[in-house]
Protein backbone atom coordinates (compact mmCIF):
# COMPACT_ATOMS: atom_id res chain seq x y z
CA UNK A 1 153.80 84.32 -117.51
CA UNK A 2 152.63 87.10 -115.40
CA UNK A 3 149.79 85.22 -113.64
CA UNK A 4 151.81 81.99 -112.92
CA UNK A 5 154.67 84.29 -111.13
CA UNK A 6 151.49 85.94 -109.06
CA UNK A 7 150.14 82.22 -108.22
CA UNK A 8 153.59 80.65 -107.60
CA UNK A 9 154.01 83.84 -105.53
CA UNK A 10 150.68 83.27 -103.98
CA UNK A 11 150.93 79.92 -103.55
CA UNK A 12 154.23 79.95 -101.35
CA UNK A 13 153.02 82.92 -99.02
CA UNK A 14 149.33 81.30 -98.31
CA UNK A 15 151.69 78.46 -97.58
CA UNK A 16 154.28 80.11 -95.06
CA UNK A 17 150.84 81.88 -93.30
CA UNK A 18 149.13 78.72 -93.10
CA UNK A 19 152.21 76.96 -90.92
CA UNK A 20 152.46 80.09 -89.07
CA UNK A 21 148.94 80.12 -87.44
CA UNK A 22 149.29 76.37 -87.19
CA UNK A 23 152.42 76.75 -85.03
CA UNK A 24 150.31 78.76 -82.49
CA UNK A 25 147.34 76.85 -82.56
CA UNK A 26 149.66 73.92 -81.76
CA UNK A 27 149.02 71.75 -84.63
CA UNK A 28 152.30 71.09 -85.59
CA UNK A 29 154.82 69.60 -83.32
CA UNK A 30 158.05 70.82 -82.60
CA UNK A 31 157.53 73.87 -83.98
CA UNK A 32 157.94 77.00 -81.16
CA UNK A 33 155.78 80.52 -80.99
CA UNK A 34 157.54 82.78 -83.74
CA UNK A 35 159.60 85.67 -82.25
CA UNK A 36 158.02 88.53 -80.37
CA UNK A 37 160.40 91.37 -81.15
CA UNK A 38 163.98 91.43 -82.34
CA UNK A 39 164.42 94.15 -79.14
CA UNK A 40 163.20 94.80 -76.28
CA UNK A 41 160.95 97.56 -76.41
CA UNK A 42 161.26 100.57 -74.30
CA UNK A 43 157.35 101.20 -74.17
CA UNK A 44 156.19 100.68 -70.51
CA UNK A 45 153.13 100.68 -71.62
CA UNK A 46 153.35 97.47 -73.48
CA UNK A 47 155.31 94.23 -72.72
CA UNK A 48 155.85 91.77 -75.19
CA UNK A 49 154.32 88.21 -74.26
CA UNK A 50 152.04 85.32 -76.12
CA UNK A 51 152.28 83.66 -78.90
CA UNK A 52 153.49 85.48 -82.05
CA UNK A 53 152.74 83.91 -85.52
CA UNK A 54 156.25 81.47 -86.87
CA UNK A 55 156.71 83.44 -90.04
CA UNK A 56 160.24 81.85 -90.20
CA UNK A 57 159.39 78.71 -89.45
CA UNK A 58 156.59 78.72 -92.05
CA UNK A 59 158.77 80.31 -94.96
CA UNK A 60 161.60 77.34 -94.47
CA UNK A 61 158.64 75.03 -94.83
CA UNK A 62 157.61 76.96 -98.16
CA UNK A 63 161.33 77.61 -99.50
CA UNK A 64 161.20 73.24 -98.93
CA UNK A 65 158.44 73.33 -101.05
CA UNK A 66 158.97 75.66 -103.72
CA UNK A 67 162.16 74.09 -104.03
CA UNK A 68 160.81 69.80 -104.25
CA UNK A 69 158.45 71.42 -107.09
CA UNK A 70 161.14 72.99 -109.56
CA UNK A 71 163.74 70.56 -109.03
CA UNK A 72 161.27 67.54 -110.63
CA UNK A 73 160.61 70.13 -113.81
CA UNK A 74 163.67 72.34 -113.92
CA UNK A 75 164.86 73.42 -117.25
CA UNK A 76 167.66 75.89 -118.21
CA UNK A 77 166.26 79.68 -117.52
CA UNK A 78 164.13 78.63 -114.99
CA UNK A 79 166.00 79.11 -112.04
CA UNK A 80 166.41 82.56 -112.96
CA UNK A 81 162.71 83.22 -112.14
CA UNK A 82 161.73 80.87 -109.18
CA UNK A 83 164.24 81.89 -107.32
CA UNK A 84 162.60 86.10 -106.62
CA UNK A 85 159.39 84.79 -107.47
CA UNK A 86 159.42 82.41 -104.37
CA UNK A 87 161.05 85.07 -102.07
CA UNK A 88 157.74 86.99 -102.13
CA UNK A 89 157.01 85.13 -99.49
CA UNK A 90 158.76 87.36 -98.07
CA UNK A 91 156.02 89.76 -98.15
CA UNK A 92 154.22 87.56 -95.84
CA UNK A 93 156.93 88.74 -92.61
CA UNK A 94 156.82 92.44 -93.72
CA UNK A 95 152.77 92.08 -93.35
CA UNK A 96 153.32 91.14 -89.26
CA UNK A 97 151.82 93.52 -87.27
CA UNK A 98 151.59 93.85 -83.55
CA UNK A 99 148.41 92.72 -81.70
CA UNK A 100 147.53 93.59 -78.45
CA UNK A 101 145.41 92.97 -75.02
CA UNK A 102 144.82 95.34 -72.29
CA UNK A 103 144.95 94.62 -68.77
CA UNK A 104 143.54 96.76 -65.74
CA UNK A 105 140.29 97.02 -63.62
CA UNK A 106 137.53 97.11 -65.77
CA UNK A 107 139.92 97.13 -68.99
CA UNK A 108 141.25 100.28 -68.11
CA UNK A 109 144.57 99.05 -69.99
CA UNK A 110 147.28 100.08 -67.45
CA UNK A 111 149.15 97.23 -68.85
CA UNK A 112 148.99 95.84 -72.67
CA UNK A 113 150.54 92.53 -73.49
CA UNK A 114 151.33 92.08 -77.41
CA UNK A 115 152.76 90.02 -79.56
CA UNK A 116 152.99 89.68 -84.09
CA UNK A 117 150.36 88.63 -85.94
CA UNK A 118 149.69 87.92 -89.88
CA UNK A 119 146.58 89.57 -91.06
CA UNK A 120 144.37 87.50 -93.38
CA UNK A 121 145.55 85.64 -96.67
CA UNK A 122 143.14 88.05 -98.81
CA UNK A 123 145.19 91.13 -97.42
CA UNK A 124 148.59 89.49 -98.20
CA UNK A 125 147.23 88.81 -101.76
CA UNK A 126 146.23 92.31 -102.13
CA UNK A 127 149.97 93.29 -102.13
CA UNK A 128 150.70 90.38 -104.37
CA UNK A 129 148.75 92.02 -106.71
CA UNK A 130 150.17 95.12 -106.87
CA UNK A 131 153.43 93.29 -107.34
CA UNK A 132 151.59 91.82 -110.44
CA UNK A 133 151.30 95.36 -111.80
CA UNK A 134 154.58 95.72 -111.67
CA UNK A 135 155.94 91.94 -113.02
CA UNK A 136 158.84 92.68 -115.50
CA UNK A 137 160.36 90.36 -118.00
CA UNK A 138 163.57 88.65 -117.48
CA UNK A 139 164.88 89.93 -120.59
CA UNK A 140 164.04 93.40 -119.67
CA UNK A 141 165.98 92.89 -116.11
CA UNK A 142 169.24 91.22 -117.81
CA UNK A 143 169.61 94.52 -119.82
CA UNK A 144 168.87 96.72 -117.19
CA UNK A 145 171.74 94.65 -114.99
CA UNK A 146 173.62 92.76 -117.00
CA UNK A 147 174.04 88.86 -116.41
CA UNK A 148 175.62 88.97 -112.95
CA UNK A 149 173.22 86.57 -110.76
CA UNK A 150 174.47 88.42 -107.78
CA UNK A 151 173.01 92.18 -108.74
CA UNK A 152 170.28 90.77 -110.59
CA UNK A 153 169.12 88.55 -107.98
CA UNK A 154 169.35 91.37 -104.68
CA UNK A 155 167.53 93.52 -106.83
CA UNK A 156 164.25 91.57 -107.93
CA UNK A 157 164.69 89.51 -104.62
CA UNK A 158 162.96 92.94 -103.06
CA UNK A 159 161.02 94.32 -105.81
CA UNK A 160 160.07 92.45 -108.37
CA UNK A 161 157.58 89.57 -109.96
CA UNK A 162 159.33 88.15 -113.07
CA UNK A 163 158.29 86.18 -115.86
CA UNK A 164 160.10 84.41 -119.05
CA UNK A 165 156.99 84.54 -121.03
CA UNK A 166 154.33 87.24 -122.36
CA UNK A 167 150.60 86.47 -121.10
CA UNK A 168 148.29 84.80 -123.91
CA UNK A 169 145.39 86.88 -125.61
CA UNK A 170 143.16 86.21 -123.51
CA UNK A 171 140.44 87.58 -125.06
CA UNK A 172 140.26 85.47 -127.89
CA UNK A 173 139.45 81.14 -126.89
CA UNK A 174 143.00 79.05 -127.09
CA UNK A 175 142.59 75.58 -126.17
CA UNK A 176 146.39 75.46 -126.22
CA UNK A 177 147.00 78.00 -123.43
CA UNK A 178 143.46 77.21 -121.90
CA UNK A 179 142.31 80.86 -122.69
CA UNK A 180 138.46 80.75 -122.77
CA UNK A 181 138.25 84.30 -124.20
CA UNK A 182 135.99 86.75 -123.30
CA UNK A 183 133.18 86.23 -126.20
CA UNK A 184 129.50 85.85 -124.68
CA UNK A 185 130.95 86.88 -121.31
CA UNK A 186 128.35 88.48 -119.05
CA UNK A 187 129.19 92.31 -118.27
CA UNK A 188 128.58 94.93 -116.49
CA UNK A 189 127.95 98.08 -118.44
CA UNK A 190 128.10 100.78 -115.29
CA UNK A 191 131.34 98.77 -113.27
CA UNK A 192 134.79 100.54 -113.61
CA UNK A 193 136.48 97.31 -112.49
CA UNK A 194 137.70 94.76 -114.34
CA UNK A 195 134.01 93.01 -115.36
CA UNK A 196 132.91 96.15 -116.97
CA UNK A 197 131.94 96.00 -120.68
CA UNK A 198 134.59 98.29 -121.92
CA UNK A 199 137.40 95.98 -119.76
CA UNK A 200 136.14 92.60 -120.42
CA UNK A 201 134.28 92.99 -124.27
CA UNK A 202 138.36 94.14 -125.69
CA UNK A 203 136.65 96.43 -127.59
CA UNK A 204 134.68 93.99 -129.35
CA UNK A 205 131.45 95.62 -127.84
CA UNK A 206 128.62 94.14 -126.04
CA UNK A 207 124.75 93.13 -127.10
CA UNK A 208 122.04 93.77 -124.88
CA UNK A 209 119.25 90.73 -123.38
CA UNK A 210 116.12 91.66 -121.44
CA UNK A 211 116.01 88.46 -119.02
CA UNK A 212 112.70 87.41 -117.16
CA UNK A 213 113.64 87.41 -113.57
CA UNK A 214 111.02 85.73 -110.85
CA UNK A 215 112.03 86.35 -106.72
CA UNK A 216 109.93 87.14 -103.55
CA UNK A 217 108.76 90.37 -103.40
CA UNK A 218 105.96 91.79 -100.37
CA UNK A 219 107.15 89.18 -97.77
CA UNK A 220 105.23 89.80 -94.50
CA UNK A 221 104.92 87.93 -91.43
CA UNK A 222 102.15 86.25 -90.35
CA UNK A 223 101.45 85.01 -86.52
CA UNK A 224 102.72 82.11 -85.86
CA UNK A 225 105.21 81.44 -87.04
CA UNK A 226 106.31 82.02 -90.80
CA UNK A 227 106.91 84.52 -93.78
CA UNK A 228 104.94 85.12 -96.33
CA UNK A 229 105.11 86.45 -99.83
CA UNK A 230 104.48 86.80 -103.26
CA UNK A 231 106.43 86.04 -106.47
CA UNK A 232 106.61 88.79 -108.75
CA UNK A 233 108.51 89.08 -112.39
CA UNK A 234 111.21 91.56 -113.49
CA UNK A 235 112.31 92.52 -116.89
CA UNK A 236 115.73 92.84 -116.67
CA UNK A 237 118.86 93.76 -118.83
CA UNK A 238 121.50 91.85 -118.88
CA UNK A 239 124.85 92.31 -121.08
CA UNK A 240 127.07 90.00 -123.04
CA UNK A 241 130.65 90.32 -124.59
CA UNK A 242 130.51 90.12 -128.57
């Protein structure tokens, strides 16, 4: 489905980052700093130098991975799907960016040294996702290109999530697919996202239940040494997913 291609996807960049920042930190042996720049750069203002993050390193470590998992469940039609699915870690290198340090008298950064850098996991998930918005069936693809594994594969190698299966309703419970459905769901009526009641209710519509909510309120402090304050009660409204 859609959201295992995003969490196999997921699952094999968090995995290339993780070795990555390990190789600098030094907490894996015999693996090297990670390459500052495939050229030299011909800003004076800036020389290359440090420790860059080992994207390459980490994605052989991942592509290892990926690879031990499908081979122990591999069935026929699966292969056409890992294999683009687990080169989004791929996405992981395009996300280096260069990092840098001044040196001078009082930083005055005459001189900067930098080297590549990953920015966090949550930012390389955020493009994940938008690669999520875009999954597209397999079937769709082997119209669009025809059967050739060559074609098909260079193109969804750089653009695409794929999937062999259509997501389960889940807005209805299905023990079989583990869909809990969204019935008795808490929402939230003035959100926009994806909790909101119009989003997360399937247009089942929501009921409304005032809740009596107790929390510190007045809290002053009092010499020496601690706060003080009183409890007071709320009537709140909370709302629920028919």
């Amino acid at each position: 489905t859609k959201e295992q291609a995003y969490v196999y996807a997921l699952s094999s960049a968090a995995l290339t980052h993780h070795v990555a920042k390990a190789c600098v930190s030094g907490d894996l042996p015999y693996c090297p700093c990670g390459l500052n720049s495939p050229t030299a750069s011909a800003d004076a203002s800036y020389k290359w130098k440090g420790c860059s993050d080992n994207v390459l390193y980490g994605q052989r470590v991942s592509r290892e991975w990926a690879d031990a998992s499908w081979r122990k469940k591999w069935r026929p039609g699966n292969n056409a799907t890992t294999t683009p699915n687990r080169r989004r870690n791929r996405i992981t290198q395009e996300s280096l960016y260069r990092k840098c340090k001044c040196h001078g008298v009082s930083s005055s950064c005459n001189v900067r040294t930098c080297w590549n850098t990953l920015p966090d996991v949550h930012d390389i998930a955020l493009k994940l996702q938008e690669r999520y918005a875009e999954a597209s069936p397999l079937s769709e693809l082997l119209t669009q290109f025809g059967y050739t594994d060559k074609a098909m594969h260079r193109e969804l190698s750089r653009q695409h999530l794929v999937y062999l299966r259509d997501s389960p309703d889940y807005c209805v419970e299905d023990s079989k697919t583990g869909s809990y459905g969204t019935m008795m769901r808490e929402c939230n009526l003035t959100s926009s996202d994806s909790n909101s009641c119009n989003s997360l209710c399937c247009g089942r519509g929501y009921y409304t239940k005032q809740m009596l909510i107790e929390e510190q309120c007045q809290c002053k402090y009092v010499h020496c040494c601690y706060v003080k304050c009183k409890t007071c009660k709320y009537l709140v409204d909370k709302y629920y997913c028919k």
